[in-house]
C-alpha atoms as a PDB file:
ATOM      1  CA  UNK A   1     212.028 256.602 -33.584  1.00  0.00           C
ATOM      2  CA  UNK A   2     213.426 252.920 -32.863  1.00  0.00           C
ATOM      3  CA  UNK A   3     215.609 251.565 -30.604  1.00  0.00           C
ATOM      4  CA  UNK A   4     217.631 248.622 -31.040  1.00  0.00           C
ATOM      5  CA  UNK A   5     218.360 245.338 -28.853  1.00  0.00           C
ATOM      6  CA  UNK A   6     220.284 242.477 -29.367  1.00  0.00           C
ATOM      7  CA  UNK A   7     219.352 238.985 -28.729  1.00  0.00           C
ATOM      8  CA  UNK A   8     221.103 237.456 -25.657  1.00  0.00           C
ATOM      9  CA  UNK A   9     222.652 233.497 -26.858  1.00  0.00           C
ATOM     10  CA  UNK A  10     223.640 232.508 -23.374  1.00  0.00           C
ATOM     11  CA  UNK A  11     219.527 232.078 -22.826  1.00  0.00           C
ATOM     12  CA  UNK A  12     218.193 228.858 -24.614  1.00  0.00           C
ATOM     13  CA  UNK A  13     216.167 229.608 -26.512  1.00  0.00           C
ATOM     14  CA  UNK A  14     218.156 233.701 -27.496  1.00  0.00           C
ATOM     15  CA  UNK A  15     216.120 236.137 -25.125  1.00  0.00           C
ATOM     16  CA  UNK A  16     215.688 239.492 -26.576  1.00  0.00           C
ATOM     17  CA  UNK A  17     217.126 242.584 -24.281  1.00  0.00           C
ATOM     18  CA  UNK A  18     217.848 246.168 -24.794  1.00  0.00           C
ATOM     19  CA  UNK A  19     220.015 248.162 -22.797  1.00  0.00           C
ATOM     20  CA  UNK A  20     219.176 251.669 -21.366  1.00  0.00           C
ATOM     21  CA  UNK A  21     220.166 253.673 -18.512  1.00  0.00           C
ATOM     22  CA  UNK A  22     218.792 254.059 -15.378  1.00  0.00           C
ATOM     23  CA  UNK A  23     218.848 257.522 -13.391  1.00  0.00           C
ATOM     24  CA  UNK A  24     217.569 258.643  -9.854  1.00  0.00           C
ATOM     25  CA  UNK A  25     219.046 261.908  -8.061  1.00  0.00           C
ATOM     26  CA  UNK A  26     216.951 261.232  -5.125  1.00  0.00           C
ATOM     27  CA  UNK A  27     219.433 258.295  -4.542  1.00  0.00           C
ATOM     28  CA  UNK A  28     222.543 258.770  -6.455  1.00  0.00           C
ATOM     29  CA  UNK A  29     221.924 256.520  -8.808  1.00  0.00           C
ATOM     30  CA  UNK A  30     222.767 256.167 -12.380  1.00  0.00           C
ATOM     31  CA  UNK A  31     223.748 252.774 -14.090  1.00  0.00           C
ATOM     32  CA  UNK A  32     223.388 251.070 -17.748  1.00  0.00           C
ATOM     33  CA  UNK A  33     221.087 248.015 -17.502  1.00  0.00           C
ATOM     34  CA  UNK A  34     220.344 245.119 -19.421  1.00  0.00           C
ATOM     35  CA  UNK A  35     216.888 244.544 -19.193  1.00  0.00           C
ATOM     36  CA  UNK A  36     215.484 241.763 -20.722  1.00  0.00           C
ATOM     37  CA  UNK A  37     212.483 242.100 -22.918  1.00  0.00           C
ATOM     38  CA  UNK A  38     209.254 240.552 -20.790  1.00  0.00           C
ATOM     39  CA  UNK A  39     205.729 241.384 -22.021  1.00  0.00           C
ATOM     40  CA  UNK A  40     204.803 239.587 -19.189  1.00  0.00           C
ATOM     41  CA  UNK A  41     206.228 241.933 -16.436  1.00  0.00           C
ATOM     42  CA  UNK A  42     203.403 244.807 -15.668  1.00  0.00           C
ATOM     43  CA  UNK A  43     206.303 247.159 -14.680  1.00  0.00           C
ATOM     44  CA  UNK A  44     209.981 247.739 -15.332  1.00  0.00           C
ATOM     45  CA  UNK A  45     211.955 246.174 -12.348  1.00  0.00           C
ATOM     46  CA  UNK A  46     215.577 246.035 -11.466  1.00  0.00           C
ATOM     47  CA  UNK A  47     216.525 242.494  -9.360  1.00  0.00           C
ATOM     48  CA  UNK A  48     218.833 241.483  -7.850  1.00  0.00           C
ATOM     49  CA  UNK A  49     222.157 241.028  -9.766  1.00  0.00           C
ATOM     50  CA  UNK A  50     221.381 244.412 -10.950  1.00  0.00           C
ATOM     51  CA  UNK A  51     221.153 245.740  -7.734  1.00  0.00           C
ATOM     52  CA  UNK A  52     224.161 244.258  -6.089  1.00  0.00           C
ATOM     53  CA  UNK A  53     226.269 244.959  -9.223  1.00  0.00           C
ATOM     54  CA  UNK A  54     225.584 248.486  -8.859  1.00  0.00           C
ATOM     55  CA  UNK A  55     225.503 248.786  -5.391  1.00  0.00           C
ATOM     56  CA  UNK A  56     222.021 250.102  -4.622  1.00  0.00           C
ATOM     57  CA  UNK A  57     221.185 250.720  -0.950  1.00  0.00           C
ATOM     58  CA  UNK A  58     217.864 249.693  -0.778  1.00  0.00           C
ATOM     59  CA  UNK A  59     217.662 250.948   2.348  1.00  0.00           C
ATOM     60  CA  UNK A  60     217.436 254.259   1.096  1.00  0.00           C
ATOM     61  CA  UNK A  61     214.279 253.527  -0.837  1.00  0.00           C
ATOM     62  CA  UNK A  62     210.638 253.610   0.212  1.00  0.00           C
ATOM     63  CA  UNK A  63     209.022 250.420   0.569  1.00  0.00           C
ATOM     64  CA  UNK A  64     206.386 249.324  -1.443  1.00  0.00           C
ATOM     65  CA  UNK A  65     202.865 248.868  -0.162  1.00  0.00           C
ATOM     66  CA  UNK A  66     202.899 245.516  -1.561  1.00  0.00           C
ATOM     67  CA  UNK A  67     205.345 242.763  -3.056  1.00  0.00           C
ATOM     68  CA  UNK A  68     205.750 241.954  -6.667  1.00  0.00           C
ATOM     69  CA  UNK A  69     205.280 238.987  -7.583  1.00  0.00           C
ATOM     70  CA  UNK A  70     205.572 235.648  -9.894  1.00  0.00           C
ATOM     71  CA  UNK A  71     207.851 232.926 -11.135  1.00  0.00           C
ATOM     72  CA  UNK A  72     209.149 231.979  -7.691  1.00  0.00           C
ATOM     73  CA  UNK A  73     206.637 233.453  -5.316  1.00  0.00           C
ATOM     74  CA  UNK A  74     206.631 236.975  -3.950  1.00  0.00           C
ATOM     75  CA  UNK A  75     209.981 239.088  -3.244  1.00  0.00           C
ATOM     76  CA  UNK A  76     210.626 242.574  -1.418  1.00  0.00           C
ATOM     77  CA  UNK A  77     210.038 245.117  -3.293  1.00  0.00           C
ATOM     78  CA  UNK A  78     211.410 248.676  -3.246  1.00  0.00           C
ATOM     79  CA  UNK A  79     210.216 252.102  -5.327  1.00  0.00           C
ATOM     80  CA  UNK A  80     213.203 254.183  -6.686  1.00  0.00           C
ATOM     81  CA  UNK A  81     210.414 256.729  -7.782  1.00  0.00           C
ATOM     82  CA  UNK A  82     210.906 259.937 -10.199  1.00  0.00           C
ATOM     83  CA  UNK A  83     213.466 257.588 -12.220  1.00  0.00           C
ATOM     84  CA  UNK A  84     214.358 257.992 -15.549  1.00  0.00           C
ATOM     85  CA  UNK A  85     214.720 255.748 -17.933  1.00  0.00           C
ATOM     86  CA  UNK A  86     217.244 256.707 -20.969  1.00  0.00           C
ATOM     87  CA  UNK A  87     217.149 254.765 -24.338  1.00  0.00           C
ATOM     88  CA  UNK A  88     219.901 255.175 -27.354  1.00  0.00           C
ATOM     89  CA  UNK A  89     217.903 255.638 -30.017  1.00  0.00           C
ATOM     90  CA  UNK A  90     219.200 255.669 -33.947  1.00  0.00           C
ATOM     91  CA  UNK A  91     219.435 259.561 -33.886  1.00  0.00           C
ATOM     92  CA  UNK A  92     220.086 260.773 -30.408  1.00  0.00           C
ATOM     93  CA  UNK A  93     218.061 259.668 -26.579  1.00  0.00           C
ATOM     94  CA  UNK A  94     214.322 258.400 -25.844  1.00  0.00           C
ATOM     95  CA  UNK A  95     213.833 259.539 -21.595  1.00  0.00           C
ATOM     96  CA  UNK A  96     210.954 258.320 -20.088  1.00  0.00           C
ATOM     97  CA  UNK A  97     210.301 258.799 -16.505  1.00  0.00           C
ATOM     98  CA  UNK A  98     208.609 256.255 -14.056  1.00  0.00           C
ATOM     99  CA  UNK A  99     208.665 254.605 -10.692  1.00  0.00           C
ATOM    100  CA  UNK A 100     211.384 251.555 -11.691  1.00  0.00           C
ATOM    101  CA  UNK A 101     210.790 248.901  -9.063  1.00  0.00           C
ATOM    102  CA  UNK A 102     213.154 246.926  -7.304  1.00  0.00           C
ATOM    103  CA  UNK A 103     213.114 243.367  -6.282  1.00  0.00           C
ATOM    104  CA  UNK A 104     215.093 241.718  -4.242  1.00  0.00           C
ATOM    105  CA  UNK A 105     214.874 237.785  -2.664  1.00  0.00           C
ATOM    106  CA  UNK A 106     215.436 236.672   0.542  1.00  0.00           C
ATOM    107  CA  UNK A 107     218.679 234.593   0.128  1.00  0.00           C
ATOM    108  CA  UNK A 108     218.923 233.494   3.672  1.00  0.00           C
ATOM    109  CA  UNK A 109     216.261 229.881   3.357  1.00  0.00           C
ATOM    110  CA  UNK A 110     217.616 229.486  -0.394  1.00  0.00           C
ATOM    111  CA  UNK A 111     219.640 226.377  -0.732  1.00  0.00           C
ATOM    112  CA  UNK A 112     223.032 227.371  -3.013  1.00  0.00           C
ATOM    113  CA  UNK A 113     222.079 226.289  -6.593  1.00  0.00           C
ATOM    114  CA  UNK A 114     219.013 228.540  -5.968  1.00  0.00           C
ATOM    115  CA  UNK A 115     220.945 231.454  -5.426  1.00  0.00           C
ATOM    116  CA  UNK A 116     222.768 231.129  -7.968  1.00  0.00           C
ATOM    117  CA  UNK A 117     219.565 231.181 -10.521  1.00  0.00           C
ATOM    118  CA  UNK A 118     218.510 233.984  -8.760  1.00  0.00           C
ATOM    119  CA  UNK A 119     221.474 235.966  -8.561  1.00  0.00           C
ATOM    120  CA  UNK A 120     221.766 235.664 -12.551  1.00  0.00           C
ATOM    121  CA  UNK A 121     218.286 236.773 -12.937  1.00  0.00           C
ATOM    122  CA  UNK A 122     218.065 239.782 -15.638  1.00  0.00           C
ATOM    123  CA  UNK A 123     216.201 242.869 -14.189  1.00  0.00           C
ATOM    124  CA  UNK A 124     212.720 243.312 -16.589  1.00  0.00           C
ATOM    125  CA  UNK A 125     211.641 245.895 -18.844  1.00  0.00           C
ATOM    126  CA  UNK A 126     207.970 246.099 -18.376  1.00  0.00           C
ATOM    127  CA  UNK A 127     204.717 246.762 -20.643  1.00  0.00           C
ATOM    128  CA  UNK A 128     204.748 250.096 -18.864  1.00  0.00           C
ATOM    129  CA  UNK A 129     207.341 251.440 -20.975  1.00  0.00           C
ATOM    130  CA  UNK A 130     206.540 248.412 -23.714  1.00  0.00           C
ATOM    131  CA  UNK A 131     203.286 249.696 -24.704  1.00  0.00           C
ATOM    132  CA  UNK A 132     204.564 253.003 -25.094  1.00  0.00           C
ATOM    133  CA  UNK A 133     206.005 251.297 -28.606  1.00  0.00           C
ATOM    134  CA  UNK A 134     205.321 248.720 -30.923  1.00  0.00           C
ATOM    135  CA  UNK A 135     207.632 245.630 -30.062  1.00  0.00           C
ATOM    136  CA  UNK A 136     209.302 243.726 -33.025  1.00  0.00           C
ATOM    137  CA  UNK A 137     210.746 240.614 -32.104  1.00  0.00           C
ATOM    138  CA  UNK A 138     212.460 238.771 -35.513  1.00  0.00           C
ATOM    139  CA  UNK A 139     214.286 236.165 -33.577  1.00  0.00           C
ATOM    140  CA  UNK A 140     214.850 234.705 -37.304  1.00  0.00           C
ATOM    141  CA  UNK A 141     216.496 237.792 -38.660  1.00  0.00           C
ATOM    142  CA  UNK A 142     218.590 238.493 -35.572  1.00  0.00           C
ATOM    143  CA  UNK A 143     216.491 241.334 -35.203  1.00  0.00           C
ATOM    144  CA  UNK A 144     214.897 243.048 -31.865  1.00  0.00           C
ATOM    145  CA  UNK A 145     213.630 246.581 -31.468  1.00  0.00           C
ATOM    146  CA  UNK A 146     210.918 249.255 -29.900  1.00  0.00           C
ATOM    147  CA  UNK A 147     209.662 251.897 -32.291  1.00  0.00           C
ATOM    148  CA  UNK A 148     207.064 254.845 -32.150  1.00  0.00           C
END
């Protein structure tokens, strides 16, 4: 099974991303995503362009117990738990489901041009859905995919 991404030019150097969507009937939510590729990220996380573009009341999530973390310091972080996770795949749909995480800064002591960067931030697809699959990254041959 494989699913295909794309590389994203508007990143220098091209950032690889694949889109999937992003379900929760606890909170009424279901949205595509573009989630860039990041074998870096321990989880799959949603920030916050993703989360304003689509609306998501964070008040209606639980809190997590404690923030995530990393470029940038720490940032509040939300559970939007028994998510799914739904992939186009080359002959039909890849579902996964997981606890997506959501991240959002604290604008308010950010000075404008940092808002900006963050509010252009991609949301992350994390190594736990990554190492479900065998990544293959051919920035060379245009060429970015998962496969089982």
């Amino acid at each position: 099974m494989r699913i295909d991404g794309y590389f994203e030019p508007e990143f220098k150097p091209k950032a690889p991303f694949i889109d999937a969507i992003v379900i929760s009937k606890e909170v009424g939510f279901y949205h595509k995503i573009r989630f860039l590729i990041d074998t870096g990220a321990s989880m799959t996380i949603l920030l916050d362009k993703d989360v304003r573009d689509t609306g998501l009341d964070v008040r209606k999530l639980k809190r997590a117990k404690r923030q995530v973390s990393g470029v940038g310091g720490g940032i509040d972080t939300y559970l939007m738990e028994e998510a799914k996770i739904v992939f186009k795949t080359r002959k039909g749909f890849y579902e996964e489901k997981l606890t997506v995480f959501i991240g959002v800064h604290n604008l308010s002591n950010i000075d404008e041009e940092g808002r900006r960067k963050i509010l252009v931030m991609p949301s992350l697809l994390g190594r736990e859905i990554l190492d479900k699959f065998d990544l293959h990254c051919l920035p060379q041959k245009g060429e970015v995919y998962i496969e089982k």
